[in-house]
C-alpha atoms as a PDB file:
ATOM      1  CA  UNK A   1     -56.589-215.453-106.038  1.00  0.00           C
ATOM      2  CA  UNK A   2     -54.528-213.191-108.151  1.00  0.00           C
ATOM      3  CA  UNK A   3     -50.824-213.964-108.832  1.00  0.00           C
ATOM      4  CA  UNK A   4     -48.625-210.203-108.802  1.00  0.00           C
ATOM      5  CA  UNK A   5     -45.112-210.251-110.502  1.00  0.00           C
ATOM      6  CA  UNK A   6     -44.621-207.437-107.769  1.00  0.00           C
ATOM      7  CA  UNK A   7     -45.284-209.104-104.690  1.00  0.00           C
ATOM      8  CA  UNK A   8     -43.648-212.377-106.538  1.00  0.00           C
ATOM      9  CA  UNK A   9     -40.329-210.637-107.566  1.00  0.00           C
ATOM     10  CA  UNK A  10     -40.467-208.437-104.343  1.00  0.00           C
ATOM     11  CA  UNK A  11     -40.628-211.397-102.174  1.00  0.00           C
ATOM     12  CA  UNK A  12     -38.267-213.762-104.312  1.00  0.00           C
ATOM     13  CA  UNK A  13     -35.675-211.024-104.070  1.00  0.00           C
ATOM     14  CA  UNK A  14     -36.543-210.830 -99.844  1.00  0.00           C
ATOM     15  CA  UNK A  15     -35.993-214.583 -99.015  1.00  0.00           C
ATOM     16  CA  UNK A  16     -32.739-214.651-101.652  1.00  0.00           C
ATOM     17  CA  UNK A  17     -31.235-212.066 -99.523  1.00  0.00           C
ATOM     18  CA  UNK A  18     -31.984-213.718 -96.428  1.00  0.00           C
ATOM     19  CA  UNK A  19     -31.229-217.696 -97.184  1.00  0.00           C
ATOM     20  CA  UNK A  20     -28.486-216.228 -98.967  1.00  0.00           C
ATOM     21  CA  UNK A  21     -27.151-219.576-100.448  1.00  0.00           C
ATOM     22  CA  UNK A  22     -24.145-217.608-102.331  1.00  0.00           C
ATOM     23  CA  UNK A  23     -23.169-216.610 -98.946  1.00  0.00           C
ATOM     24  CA  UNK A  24     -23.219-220.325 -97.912  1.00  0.00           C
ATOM     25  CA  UNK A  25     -21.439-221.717-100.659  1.00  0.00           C
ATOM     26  CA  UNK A  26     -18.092-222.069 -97.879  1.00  0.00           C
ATOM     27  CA  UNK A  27     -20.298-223.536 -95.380  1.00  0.00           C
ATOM     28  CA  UNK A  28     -21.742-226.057 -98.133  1.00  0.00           C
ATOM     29  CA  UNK A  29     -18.316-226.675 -99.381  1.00  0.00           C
ATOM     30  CA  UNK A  30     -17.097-227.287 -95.756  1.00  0.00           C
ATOM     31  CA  UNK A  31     -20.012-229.836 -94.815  1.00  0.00           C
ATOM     32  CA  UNK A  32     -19.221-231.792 -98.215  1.00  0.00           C
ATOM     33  CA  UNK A  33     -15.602-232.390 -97.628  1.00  0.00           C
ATOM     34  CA  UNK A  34     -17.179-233.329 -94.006  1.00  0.00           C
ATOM     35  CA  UNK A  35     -19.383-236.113 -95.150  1.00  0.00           C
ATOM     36  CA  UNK A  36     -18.564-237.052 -98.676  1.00  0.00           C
ATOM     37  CA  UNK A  37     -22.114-235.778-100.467  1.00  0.00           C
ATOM     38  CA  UNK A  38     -24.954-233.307-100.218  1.00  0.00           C
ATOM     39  CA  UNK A  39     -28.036-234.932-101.862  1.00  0.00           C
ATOM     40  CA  UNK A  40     -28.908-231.892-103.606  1.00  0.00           C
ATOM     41  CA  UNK A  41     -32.750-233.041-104.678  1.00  0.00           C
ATOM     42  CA  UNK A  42     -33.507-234.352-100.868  1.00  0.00           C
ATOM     43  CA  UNK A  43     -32.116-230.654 -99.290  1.00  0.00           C
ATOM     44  CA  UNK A  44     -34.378-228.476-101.889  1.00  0.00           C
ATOM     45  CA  UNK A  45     -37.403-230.792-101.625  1.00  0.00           C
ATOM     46  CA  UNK A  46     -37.080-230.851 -97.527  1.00  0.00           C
ATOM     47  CA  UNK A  47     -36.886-226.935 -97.390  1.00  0.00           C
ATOM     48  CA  UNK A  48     -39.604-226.581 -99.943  1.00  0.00           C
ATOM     49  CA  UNK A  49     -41.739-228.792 -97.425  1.00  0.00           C
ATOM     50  CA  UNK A  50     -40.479-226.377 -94.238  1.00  0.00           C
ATOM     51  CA  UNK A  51     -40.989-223.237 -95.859  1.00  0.00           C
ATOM     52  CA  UNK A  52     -44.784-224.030 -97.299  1.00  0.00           C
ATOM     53  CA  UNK A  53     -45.147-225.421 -93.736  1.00  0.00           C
ATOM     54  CA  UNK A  54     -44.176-222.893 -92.121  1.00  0.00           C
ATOM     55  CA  UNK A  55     -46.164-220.519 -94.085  1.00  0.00           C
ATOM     56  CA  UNK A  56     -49.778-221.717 -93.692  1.00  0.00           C
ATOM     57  CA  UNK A  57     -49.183-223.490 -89.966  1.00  0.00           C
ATOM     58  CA  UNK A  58     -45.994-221.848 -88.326  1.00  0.00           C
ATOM     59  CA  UNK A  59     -47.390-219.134 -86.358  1.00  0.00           C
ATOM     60  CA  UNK A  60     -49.882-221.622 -84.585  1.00  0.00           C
ATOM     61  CA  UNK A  61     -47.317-223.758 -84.331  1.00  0.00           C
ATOM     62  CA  UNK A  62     -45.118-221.503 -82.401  1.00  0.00           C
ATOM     63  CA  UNK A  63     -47.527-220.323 -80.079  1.00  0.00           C
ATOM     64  CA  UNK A  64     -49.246-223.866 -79.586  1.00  0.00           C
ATOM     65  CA  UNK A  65     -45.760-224.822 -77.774  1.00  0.00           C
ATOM     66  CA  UNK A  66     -45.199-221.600 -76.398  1.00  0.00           C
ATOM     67  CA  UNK A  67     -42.880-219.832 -78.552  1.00  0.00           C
ATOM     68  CA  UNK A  68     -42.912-217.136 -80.079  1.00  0.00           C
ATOM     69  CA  UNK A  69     -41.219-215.973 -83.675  1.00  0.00           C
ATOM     70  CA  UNK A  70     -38.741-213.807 -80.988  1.00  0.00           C
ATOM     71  CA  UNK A  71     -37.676-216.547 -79.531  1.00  0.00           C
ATOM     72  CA  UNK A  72     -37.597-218.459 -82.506  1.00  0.00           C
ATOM     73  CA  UNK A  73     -35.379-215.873 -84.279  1.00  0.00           C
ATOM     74  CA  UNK A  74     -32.805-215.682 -81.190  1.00  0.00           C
ATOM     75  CA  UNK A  75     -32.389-219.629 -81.314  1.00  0.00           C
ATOM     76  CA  UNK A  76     -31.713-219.370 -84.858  1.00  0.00           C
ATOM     77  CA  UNK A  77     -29.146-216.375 -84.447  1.00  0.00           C
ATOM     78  CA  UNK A  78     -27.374-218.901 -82.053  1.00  0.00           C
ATOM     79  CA  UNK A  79     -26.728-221.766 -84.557  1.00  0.00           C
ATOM     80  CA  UNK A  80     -25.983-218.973 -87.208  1.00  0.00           C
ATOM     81  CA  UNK A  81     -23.532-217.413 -85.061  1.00  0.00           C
ATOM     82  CA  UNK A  82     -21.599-221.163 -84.180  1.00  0.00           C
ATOM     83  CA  UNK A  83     -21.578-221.718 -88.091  1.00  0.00           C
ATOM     84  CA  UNK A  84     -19.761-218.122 -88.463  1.00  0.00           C
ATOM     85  CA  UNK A  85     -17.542-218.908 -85.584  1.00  0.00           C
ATOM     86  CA  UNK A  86     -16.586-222.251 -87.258  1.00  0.00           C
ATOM     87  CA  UNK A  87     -15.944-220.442 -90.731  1.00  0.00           C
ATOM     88  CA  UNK A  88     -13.901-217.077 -89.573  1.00  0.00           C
ATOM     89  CA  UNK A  89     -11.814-219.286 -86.725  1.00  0.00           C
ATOM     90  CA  UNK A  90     -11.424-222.480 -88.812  1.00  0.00           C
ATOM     91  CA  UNK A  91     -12.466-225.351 -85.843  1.00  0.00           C
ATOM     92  CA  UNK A  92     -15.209-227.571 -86.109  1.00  0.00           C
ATOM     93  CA  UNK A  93     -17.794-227.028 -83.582  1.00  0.00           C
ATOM     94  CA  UNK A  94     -20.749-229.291 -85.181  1.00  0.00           C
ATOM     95  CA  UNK A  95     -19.861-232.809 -85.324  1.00  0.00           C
ATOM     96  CA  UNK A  96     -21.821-235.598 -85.834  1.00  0.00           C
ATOM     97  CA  UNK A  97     -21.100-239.158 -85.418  1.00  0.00           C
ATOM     98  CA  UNK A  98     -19.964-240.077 -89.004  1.00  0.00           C
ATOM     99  CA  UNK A  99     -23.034-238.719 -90.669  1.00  0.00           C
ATOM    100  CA  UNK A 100     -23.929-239.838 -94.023  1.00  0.00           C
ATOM    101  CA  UNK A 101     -24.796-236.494 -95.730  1.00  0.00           C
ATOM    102  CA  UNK A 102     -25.735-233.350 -94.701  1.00  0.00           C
ATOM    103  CA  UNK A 103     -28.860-232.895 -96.699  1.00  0.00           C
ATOM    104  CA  UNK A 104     -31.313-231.859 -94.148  1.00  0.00           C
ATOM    105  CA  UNK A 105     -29.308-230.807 -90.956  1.00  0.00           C
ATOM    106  CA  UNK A 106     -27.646-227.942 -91.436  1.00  0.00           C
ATOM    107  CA  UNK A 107     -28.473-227.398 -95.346  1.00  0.00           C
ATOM    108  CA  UNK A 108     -32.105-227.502 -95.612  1.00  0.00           C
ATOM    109  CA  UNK A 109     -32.518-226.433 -91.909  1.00  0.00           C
ATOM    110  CA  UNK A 110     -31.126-224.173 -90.730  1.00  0.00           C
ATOM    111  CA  UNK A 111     -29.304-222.900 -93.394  1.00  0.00           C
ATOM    112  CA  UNK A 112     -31.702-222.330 -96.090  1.00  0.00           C
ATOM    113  CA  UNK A 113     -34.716-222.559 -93.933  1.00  0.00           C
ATOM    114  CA  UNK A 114     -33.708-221.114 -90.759  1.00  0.00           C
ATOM    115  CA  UNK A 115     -34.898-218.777 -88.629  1.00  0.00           C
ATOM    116  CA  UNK A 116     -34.719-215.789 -90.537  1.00  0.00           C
ATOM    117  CA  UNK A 117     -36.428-217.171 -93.409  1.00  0.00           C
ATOM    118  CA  UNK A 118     -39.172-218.590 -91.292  1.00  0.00           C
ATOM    119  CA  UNK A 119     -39.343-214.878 -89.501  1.00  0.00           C
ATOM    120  CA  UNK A 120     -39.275-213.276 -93.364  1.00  0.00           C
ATOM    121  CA  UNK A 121     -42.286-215.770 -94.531  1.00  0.00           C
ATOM    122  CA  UNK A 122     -44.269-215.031 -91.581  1.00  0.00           C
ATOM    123  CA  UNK A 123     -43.672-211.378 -92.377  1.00  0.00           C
ATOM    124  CA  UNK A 124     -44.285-211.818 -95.935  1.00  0.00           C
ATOM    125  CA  UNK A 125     -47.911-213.651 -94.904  1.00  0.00           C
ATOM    126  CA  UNK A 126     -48.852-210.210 -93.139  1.00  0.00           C
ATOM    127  CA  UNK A 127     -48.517-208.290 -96.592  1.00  0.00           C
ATOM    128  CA  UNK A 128     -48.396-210.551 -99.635  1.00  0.00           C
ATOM    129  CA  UNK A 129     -50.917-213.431-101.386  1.00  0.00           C
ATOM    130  CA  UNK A 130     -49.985-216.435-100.490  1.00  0.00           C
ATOM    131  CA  UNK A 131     -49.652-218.257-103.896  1.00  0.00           C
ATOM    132  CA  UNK A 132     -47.284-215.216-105.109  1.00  0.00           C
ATOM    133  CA  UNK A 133     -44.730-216.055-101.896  1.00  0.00           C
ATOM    134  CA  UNK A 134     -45.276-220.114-102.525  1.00  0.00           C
ATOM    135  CA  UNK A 135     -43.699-218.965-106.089  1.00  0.00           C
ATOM    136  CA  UNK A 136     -41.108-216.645-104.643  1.00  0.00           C
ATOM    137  CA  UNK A 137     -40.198-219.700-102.390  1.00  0.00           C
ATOM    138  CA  UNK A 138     -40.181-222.012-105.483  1.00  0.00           C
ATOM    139  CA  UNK A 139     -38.299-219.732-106.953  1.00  0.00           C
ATOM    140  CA  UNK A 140     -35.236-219.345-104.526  1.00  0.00           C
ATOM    141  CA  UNK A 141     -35.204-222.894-103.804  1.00  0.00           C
ATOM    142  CA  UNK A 142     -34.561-224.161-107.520  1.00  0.00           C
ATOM    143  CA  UNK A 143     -31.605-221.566-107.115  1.00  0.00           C
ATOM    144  CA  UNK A 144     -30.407-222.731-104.221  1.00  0.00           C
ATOM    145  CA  UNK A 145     -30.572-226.535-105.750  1.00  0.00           C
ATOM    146  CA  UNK A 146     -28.676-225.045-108.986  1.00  0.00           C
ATOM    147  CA  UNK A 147     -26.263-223.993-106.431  1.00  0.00           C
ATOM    148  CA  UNK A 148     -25.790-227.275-104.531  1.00  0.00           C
ATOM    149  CA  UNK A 149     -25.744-229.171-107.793  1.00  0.00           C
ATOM    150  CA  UNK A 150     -22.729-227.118-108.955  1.00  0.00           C
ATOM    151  CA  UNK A 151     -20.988-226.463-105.386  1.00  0.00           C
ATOM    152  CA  UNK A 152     -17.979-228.877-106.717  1.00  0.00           C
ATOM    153  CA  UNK A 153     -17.290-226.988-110.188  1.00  0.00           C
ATOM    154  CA  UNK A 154     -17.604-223.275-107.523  1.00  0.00           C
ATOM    155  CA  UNK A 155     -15.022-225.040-105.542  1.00  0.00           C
ATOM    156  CA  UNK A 156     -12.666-225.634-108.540  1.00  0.00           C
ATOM    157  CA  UNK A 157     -13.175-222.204-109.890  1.00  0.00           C
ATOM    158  CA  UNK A 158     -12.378-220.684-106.441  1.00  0.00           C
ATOM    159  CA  UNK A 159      -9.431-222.892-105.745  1.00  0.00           C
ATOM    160  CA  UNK A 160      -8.550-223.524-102.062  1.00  0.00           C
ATOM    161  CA  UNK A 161      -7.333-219.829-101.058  1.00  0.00           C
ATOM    162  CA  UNK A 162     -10.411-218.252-103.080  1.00  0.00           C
ATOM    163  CA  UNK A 163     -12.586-220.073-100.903  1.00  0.00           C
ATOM    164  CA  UNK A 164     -10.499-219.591 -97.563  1.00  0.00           C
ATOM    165  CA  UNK A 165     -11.024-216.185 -98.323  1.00  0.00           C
ATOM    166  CA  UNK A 166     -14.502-216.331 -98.820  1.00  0.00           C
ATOM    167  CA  UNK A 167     -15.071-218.241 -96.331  1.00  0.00           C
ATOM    168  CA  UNK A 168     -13.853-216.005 -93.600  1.00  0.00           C
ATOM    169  CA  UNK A 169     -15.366-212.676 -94.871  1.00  0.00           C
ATOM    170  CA  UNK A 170     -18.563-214.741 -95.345  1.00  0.00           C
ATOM    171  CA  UNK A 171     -18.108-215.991 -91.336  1.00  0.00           C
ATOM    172  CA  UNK A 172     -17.665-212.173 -90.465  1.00  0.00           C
ATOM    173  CA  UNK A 173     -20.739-211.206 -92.333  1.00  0.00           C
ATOM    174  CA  UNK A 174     -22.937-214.325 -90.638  1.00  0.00           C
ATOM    175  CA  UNK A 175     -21.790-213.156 -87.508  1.00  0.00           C
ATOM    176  CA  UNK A 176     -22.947-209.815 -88.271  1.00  0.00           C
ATOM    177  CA  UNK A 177     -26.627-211.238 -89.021  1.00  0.00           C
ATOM    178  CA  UNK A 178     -27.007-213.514 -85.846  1.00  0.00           C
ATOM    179  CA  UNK A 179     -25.850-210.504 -83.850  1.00  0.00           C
ATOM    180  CA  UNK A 180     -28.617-208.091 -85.464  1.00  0.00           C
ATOM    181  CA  UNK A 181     -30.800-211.182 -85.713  1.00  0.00           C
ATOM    182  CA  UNK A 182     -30.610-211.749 -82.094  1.00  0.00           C
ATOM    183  CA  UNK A 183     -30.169-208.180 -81.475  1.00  0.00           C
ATOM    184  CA  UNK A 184     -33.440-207.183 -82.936  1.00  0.00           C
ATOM    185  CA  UNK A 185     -35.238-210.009 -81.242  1.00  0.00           C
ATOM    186  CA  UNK A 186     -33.942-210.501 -77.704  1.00  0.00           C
ATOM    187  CA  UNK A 187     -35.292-206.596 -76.639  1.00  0.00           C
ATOM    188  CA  UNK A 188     -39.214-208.050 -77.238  1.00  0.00           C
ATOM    189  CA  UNK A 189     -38.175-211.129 -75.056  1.00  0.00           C
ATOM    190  CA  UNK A 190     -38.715-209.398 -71.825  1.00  0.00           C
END
């Protein structure tokens, strides 16, 4: 067992680029006005739980029903891409019969553990220890809470039109990933 501040920092800086929770802050802003609060501790601690999860059993997991992390990755660049469409166009395409909070559907899955963080861990498995990417996950999750905790004071700093803005270059860019996410993943289908 030997911890590497490479392989940590390497894979921290991996899975922040792919949850991307700076990226979400729109969405996350969005979903709060939806339903009133986003229990900050109960998201973090429930993607914690998927990630670790998904590290030491997903694989199995996906092939004991069938799936594979292909097919996996193209579901996931569908409910991406219908979170992008909602943010560039401005409709509401998730609804939800007067949910309480939005804590662990869509924050902790899919949008910080979603499919292309799932597909990143499993590819992170293949080349790093596994206590240095528990760390990198423990890592990006604290600033993902950091970033939940604070999304009011980001909203007041960004004002309304700041984060209409945002909000639509950020639904551009998310539309870019689900198509390369499904892009890259629906070839090995067939």
């Amino acid at each position: 067992m030997t911890f590497s501040f490479k392989e940590i920092a390497t894979a921290s800086m991996i899975l922040f680029a792919v949850i991307d929770i700076l990226g979400s802050v729109p969405i996350i802003i969005s979903l709060r006005n939806k339903v009133g609060h986003i229990q900050s501790e109960k998201a973090s601690l429930v993607a914690i739980g998927i990630m670790i999860s998904f590290l030491f059993v997903g694989e199995r997991i996906l092939h004991l029903i069938g799936i594979d992390v292909n097919s996996f990755a193209v579901a996931g660049a569908f409910v991406i891409f219908f979170l992008a469409v909602e943010m560039v166009l401005g409709i509401t395409l998730f609804r939800d019969d007067e949910p309480e909070t939005a804590s662990i559907v869509p924050i902790a899955f899919p949008l910080i553990a979603g499919a292309g963080t799932m597909t990143s861990i499993l590819a992170l498995r293949a080349e790093y220890e596994v206590q240095n990417i528990i760390i990198a996950i423990l890592v990006n999750v604290l600033f993902v809470y950091l970033v939940l905790k604070s999304s009011r004071r980001i909203e007041k700093v960004l004002g309304k039109n700041g984060l209409s803005v945002i909000r639509k270059v950020f639904g551009v860019i998310l539309l870019a990933i689900a198509v390369k996410l499904f892009a890259t993943n629906v070839s090995q289908l067939c």
